[in-house]
C-alpha atoms as a PDB file:
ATOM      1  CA  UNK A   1       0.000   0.000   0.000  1.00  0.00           C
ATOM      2  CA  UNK A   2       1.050   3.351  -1.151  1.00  0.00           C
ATOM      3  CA  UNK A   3       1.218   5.402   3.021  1.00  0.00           C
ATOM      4  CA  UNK A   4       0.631   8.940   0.855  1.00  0.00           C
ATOM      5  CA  UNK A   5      -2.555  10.297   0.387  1.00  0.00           C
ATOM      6  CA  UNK A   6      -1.295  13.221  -1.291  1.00  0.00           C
ATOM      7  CA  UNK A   7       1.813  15.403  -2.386  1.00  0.00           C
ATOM      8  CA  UNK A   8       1.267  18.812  -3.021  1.00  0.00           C
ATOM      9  CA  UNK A   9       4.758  20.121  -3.906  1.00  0.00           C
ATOM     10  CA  UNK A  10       6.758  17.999  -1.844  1.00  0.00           C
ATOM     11  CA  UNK A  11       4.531  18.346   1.269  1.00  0.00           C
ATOM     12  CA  UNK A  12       3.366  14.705   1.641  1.00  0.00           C
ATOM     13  CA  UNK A  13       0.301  13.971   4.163  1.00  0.00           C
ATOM     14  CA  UNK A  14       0.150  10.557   4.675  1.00  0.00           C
ATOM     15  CA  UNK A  15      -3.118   8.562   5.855  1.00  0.00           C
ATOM     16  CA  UNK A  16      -1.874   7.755   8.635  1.00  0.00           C
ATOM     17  CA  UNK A  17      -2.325  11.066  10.379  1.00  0.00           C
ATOM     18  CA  UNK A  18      -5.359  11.886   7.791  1.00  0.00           C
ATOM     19  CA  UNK A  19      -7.103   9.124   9.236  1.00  0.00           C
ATOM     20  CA  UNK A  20      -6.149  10.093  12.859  1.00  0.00           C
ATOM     21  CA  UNK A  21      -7.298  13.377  12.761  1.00  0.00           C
ATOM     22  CA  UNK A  22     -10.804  12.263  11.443  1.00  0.00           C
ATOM     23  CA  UNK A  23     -11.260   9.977  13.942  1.00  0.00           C
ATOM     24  CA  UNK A  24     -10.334  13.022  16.303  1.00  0.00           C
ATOM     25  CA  UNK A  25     -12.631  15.327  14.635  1.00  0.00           C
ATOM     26  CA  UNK A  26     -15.658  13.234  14.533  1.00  0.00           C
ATOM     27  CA  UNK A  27     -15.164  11.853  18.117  1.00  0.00           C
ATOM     28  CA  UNK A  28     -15.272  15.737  19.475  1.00  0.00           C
ATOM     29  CA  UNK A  29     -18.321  16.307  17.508  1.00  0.00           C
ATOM     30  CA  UNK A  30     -19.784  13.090  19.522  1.00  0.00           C
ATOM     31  CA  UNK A  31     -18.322  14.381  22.607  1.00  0.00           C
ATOM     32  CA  UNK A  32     -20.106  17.827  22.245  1.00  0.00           C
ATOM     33  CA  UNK A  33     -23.069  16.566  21.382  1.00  0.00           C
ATOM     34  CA  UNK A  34     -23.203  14.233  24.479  1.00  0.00           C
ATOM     35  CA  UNK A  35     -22.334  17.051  26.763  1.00  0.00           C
ATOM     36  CA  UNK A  36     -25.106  19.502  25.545  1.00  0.00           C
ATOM     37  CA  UNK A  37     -27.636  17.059  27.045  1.00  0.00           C
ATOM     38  CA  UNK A  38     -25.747  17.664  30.685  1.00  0.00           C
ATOM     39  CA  UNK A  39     -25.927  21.395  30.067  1.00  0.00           C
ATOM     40  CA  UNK A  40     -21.721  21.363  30.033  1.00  0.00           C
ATOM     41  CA  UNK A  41     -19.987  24.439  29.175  1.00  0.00           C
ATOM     42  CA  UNK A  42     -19.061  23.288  25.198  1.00  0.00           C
ATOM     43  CA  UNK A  43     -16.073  25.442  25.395  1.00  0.00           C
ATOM     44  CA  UNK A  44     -14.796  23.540  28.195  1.00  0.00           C
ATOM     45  CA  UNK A  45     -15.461  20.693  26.478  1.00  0.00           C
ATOM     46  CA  UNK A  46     -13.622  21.731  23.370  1.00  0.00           C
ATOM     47  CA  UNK A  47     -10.881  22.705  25.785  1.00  0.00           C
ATOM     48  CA  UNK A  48     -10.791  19.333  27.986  1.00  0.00           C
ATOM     49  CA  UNK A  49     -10.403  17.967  23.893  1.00  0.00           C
ATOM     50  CA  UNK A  50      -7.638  19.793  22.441  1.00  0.00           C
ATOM     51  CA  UNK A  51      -5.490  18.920  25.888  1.00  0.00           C
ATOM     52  CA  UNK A  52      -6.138  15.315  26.496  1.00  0.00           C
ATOM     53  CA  UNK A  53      -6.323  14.564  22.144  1.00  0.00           C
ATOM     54  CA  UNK A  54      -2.463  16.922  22.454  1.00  0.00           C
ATOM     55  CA  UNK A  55      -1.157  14.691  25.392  1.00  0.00           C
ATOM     56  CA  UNK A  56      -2.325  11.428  24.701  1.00  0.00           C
ATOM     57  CA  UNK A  57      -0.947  11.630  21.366  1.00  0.00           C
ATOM     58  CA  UNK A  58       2.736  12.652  23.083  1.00  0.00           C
ATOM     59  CA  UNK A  59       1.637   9.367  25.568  1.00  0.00           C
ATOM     60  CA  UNK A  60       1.257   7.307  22.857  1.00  0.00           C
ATOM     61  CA  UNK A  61       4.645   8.018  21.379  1.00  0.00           C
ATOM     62  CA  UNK A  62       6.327   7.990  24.766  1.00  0.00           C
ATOM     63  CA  UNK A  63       4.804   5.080  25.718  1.00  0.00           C
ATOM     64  CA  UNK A  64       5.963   3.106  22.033  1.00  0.00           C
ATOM     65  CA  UNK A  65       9.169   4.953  22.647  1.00  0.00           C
ATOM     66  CA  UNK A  66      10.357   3.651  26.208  1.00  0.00           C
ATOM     67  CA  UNK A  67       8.841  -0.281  24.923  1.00  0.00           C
ATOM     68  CA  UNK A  68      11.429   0.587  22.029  1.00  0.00           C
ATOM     69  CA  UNK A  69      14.313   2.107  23.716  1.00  0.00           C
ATOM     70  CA  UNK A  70      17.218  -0.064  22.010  1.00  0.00           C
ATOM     71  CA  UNK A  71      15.954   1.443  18.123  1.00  0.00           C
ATOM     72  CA  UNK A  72      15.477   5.305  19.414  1.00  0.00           C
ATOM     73  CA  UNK A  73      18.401   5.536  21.580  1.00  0.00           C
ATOM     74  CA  UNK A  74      20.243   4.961  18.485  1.00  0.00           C
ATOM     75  CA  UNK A  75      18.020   6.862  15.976  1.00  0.00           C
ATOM     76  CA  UNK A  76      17.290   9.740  17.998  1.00  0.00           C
ATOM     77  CA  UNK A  77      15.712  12.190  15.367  1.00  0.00           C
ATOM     78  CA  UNK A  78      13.262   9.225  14.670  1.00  0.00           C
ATOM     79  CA  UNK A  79      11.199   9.965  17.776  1.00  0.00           C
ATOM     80  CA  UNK A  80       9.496  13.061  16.504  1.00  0.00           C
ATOM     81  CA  UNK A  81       8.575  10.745  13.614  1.00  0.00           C
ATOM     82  CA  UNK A  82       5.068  10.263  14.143  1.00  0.00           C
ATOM     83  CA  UNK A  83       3.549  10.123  11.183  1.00  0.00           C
ATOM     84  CA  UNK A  84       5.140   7.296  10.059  1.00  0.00           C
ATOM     85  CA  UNK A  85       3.466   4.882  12.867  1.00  0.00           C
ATOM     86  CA  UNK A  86       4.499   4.307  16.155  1.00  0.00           C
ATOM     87  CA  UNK A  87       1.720   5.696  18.564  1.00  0.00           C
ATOM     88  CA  UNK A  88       0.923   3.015  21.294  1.00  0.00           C
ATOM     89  CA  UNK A  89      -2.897   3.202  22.186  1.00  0.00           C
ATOM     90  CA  UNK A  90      -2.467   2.350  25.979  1.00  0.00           C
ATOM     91  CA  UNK A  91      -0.198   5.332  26.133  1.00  0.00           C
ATOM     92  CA  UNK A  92      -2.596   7.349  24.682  1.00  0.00           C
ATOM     93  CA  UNK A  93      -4.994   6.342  26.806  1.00  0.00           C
ATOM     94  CA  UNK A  94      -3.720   6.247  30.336  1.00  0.00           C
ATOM     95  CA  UNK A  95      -2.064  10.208  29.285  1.00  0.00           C
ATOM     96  CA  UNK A  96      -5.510  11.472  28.277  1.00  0.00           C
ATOM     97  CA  UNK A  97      -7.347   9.894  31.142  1.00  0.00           C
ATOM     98  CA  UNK A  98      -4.930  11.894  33.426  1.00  0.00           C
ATOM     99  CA  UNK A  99      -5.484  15.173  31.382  1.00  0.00           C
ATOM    100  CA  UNK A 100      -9.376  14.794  31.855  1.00  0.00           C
ATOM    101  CA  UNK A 101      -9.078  13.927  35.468  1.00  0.00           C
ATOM    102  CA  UNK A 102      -7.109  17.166  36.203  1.00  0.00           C
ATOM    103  CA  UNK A 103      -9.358  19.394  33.996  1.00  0.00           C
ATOM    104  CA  UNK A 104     -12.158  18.104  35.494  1.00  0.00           C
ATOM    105  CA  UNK A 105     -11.203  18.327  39.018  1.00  0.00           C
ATOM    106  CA  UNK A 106     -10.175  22.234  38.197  1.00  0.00           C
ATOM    107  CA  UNK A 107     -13.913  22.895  36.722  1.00  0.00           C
ATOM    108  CA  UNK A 108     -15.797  20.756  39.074  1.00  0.00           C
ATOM    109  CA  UNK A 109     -16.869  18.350  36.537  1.00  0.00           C
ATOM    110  CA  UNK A 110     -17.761  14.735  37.666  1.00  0.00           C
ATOM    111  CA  UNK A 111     -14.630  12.866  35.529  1.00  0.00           C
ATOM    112  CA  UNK A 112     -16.282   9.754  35.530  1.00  0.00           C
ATOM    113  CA  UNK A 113     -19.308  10.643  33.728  1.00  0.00           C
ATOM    114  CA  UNK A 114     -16.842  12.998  31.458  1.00  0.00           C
ATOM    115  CA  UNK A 115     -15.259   9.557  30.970  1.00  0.00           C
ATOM    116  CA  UNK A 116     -18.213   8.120  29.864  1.00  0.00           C
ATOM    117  CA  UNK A 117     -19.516  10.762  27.835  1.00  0.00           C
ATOM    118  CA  UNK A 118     -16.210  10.531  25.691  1.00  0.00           C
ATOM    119  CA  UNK A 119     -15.265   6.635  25.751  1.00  0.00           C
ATOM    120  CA  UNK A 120     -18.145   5.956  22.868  1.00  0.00           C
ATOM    121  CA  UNK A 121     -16.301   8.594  20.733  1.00  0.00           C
ATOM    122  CA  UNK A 122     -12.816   7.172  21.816  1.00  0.00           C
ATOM    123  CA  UNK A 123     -13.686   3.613  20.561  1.00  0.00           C
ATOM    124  CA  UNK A 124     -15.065   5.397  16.849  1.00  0.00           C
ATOM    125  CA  UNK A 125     -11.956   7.103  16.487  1.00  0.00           C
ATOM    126  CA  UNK A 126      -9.776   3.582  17.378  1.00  0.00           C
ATOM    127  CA  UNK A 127     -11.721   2.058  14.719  1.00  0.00           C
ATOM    128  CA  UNK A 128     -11.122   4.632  12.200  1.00  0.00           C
ATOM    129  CA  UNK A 129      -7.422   5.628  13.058  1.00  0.00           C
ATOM    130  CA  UNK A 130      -6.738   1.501  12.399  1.00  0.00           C
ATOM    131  CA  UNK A 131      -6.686   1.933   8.743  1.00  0.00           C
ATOM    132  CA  UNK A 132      -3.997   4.210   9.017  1.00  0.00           C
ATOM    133  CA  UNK A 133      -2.212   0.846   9.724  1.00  0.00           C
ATOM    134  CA  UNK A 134      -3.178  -0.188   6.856  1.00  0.00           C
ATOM    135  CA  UNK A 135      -1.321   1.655   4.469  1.00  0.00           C
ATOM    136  CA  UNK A 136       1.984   1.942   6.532  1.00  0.00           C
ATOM    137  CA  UNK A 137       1.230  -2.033   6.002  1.00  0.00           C
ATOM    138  CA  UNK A 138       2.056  -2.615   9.656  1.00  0.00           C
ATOM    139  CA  UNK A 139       0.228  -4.047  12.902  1.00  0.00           C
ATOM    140  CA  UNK A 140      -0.260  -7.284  10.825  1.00  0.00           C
ATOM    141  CA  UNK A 141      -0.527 -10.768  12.251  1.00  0.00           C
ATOM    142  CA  UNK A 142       1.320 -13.918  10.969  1.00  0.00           C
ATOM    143  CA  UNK A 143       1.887 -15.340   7.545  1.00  0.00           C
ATOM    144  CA  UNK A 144      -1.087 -17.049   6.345  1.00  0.00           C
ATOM    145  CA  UNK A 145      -2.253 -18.048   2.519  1.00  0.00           C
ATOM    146  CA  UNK A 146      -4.998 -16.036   0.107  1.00  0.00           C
ATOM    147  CA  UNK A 147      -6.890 -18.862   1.362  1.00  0.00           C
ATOM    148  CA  UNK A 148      -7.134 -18.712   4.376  1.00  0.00           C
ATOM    149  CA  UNK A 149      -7.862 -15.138   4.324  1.00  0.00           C
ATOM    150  CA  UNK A 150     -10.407 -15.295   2.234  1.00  0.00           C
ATOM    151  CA  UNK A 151     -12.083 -17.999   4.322  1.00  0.00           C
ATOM    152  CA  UNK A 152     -12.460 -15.723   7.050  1.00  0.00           C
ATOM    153  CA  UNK A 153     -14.376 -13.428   4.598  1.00  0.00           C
ATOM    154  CA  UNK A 154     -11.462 -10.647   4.577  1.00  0.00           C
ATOM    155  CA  UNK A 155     -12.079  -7.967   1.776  1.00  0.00           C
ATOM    156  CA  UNK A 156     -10.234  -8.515  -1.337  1.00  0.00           C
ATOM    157  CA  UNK A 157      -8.471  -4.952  -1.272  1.00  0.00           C
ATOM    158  CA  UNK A 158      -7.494  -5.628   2.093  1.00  0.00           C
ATOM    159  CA  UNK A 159      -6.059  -8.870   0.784  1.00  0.00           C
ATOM    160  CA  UNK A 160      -4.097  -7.227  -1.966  1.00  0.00           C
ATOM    161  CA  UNK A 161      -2.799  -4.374   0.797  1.00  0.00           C
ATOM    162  CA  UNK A 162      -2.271  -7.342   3.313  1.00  0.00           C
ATOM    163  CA  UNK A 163      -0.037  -9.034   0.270  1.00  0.00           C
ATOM    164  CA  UNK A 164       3.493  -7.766   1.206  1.00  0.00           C
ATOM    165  CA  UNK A 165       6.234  -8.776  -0.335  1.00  0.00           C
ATOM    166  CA  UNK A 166       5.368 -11.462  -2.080  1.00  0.00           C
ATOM    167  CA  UNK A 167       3.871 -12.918   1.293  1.00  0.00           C
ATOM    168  CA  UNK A 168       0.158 -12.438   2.386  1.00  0.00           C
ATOM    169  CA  UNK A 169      -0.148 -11.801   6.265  1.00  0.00           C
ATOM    170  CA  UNK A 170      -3.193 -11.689   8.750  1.00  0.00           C
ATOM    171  CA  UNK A 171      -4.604  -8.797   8.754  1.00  0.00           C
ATOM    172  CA  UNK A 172      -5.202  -7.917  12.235  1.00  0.00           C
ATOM    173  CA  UNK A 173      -5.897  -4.076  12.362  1.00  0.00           C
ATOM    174  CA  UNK A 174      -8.671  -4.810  10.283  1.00  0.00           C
ATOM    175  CA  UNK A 175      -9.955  -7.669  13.152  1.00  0.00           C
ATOM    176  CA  UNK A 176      -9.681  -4.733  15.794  1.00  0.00           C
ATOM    177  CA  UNK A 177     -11.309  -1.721  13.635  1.00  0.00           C
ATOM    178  CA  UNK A 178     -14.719  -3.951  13.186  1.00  0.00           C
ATOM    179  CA  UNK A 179     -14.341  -5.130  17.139  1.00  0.00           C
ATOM    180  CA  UNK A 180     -14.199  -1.605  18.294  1.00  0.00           C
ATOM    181  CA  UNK A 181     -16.800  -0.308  15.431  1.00  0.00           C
ATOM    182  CA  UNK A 182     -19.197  -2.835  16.728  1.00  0.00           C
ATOM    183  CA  UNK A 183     -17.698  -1.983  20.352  1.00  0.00           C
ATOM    184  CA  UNK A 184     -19.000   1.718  19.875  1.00  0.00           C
ATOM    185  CA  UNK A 185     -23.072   0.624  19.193  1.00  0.00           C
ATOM    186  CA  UNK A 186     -23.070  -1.678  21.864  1.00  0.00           C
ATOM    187  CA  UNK A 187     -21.933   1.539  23.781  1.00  0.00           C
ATOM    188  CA  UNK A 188     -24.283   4.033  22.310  1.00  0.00           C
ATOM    189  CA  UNK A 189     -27.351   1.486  23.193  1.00  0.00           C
ATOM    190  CA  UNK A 190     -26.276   0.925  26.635  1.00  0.00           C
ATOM    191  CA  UNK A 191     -25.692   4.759  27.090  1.00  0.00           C
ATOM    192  CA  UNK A 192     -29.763   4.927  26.475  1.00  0.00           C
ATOM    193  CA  UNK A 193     -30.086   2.088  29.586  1.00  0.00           C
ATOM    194  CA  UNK A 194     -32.501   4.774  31.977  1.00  0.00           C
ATOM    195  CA  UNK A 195     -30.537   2.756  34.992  1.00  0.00           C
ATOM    196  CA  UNK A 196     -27.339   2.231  34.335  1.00  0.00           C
ATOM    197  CA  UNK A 197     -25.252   4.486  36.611  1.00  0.00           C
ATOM    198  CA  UNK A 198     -22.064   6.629  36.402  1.00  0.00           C
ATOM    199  CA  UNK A 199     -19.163   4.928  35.387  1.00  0.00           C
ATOM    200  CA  UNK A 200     -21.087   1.468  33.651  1.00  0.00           C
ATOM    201  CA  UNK A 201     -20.095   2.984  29.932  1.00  0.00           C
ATOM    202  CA  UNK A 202     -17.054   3.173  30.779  1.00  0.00           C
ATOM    203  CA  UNK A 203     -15.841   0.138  32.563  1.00  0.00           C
ATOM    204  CA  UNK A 204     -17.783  -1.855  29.314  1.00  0.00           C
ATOM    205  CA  UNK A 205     -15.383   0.221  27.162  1.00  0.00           C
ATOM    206  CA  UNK A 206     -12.662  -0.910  28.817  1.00  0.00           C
ATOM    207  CA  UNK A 207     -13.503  -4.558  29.417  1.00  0.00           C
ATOM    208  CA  UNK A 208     -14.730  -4.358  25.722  1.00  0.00           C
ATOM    209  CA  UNK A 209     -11.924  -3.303  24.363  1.00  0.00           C
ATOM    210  CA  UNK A 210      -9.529  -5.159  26.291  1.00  0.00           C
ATOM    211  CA  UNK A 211     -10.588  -8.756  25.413  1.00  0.00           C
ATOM    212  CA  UNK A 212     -10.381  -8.400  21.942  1.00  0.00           C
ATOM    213  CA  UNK A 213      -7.061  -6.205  22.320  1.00  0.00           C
ATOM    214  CA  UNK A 214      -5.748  -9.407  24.042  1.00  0.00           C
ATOM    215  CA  UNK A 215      -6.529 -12.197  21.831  1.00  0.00           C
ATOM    216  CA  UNK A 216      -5.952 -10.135  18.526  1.00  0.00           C
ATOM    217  CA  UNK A 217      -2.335  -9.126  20.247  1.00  0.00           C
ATOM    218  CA  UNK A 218      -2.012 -12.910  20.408  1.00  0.00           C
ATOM    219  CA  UNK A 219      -1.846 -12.528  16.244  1.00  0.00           C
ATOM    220  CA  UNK A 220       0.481  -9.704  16.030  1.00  0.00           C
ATOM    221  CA  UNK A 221       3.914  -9.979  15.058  1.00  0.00           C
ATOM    222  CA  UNK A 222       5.087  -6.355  16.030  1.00  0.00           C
ATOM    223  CA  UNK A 223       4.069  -6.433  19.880  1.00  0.00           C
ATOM    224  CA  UNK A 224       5.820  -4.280  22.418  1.00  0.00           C
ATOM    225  CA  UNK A 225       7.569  -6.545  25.178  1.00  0.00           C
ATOM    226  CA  UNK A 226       8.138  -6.848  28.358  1.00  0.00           C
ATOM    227  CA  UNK A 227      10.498  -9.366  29.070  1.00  0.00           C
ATOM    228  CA  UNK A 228       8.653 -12.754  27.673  1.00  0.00           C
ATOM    229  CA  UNK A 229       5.194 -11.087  27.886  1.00  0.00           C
ATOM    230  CA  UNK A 230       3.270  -8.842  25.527  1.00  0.00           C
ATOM    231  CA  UNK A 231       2.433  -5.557  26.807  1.00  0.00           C
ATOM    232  CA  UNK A 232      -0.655  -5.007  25.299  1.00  0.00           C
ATOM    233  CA  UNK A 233      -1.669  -8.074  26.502  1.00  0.00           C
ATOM    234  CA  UNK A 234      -0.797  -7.188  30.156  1.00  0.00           C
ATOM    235  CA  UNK A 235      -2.261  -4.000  30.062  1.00  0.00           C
ATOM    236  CA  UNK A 236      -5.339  -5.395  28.938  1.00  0.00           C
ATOM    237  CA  UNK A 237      -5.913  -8.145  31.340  1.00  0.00           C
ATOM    238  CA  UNK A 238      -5.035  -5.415  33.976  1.00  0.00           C
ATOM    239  CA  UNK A 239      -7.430  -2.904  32.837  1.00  0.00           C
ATOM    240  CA  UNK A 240     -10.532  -6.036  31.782  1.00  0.00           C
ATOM    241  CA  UNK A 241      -9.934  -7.198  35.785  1.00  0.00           C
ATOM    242  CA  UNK A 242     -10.027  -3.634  37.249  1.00  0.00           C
ATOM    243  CA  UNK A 243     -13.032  -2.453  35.426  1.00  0.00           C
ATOM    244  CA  UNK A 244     -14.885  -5.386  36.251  1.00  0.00           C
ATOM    245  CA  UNK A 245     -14.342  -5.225  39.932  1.00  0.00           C
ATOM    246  CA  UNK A 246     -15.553  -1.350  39.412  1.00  0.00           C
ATOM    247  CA  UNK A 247     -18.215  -2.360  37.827  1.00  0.00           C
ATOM    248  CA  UNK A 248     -19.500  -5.063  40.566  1.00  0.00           C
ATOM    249  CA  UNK A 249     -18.855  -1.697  43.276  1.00  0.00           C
ATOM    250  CA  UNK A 250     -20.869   0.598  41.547  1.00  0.00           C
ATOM    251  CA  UNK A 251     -23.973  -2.057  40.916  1.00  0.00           C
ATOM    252  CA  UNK A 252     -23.321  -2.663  44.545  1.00  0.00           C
ATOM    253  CA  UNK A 253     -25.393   0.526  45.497  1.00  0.00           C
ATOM    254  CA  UNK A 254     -28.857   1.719  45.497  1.00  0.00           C
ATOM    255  CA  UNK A 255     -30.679   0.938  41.476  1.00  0.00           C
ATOM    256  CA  UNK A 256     -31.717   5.284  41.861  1.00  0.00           C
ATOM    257  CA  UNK A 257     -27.909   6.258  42.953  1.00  0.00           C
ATOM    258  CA  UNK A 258     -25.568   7.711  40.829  1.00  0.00           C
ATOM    259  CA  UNK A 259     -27.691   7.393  37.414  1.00  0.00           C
ATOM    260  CA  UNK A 260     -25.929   8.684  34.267  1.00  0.00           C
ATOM    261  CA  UNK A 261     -28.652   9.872  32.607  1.00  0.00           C
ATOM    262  CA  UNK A 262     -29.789  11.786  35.119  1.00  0.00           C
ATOM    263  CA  UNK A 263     -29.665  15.236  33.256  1.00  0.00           C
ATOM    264  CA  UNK A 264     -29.809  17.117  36.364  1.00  0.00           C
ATOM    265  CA  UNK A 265     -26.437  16.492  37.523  1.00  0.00           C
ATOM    266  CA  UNK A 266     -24.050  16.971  35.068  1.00  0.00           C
ATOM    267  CA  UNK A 267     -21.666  18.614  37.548  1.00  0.00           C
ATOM    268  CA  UNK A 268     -21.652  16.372  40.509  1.00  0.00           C
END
């Protein structure tokens, strides 16, 4: 696959950060929208956005860079090279999180129903930022056969794009674009639950996410590591296990306590 989408007299913008910054456009829109129906300052919002979409983005490089030490210590001017791949979405993640926790906390916003007003739009812009794997051909899986691929009903042109040097591999950003796509409607119709309280949407992104981050990491042939153990895979366990055990506290209480759609308090 060709990683240019265009060249306009030498200035190359490649999909990879085309298709990042739409997913970062459209999941603002979804986050604005969201907040009007709490009656949340949408300049605020935009403001909470810009910082935690700035600083997750420098988390997700840091957090690829430190799992790849022995390449950048040597190839120092490579770090700033974003746009050619290399953004780690647990770093991105656990960054942002912390930038939305302190903003909140500064404006007296509840974080964890700012976290679950943004988490839907988080997932949409995984799935669409994905494809920007695609045509750096990279977070593939194995080796496998046109066969096989197209037994598991892969699209030809991602067969042809997943056909690298004369070898065809599994394509397994594909595999985690549709799980989060389909990750972000079961989030939208749970978000509509009348009783689901503060803090559900988000631990079911999380758990969501993780599980199929952890078996498709299984696939993947360019993991971070961590001694014999795949980070991603870590993470996610670690994140699945504490989200659940959230979730089971926050059920604990009273089925009226601590509703999310309870429009009233959007700023407790």
């Amino acid at each position: 696959m060709n990683p240019i989408m265009i060249n306009i007299f030498g200035l190359e913008i490649k999909w990879y950060s085309f298709l990042i910054l739409i997913g970062i456009l459209i999941g603002i829109l979804l986050v604005e929208r969201e907040a009007k129906r709490f009656n949340l300052d949408i300049n605020n919002i935009f403001n909470m956005c810009f910082y935690a979409i700035i600083i997750g983005i420098l988390g997700a490089r840091i957090y690829y860079v430190i799992f790849n030490i022995s390449y950048y210590r040597y190839n120092l001017l490579e770090i700033f090279q974003i746009w050619n791949g290399g953004l780690a979405i647990h770093g991105g993640l656990i960054f942002g999180a912390l930038t939305i926790i302190l903003y909140c906390k500064k404006k007296g916003i509840n974080f964890v129903r700012m976290f679950d007003i943004i988490v839907p739009a988080v997932i949409l812009a995984q799935a669409i930022g994905r494809w920007g794997n695609f045509f750096n051909s990279e977070a593939h899986g194995f080796a496998t056969t046109y066969a096989h691929l197209k037994n598991l009903f892969v699209p030809e042109f991602i067969i042809n794009g997943m056909h690298i040097n004369g070898i065809y591999y599994l394509p397994t950003f594909y595999f985690e674009s549709l799980w989060c796509l389909f990750g972000f409607i079961v989030l939208l119709i749970i978000r509509r639950f009348k009783y689901i309280k503060i803090g559900t949407i988000s631990c079911v992104y999380l758990m969501w996410y993780s599980i199929g981050r952890f078996f498709i990491e299984a696939w993947r042939t360019d993991s971070l590591m961590l001694g014999g153990f795949k980070v991603a895979q870590v993470v996610s366990a670690v994140l699945f296990i504490g989200a659940l055990i959230y979730l089971i506290y926050i059920n604990s209480k009273g089925k009226y306590n601590n509703l999310y759609n309870d429009i009233n308090k959007g700023r407790i």
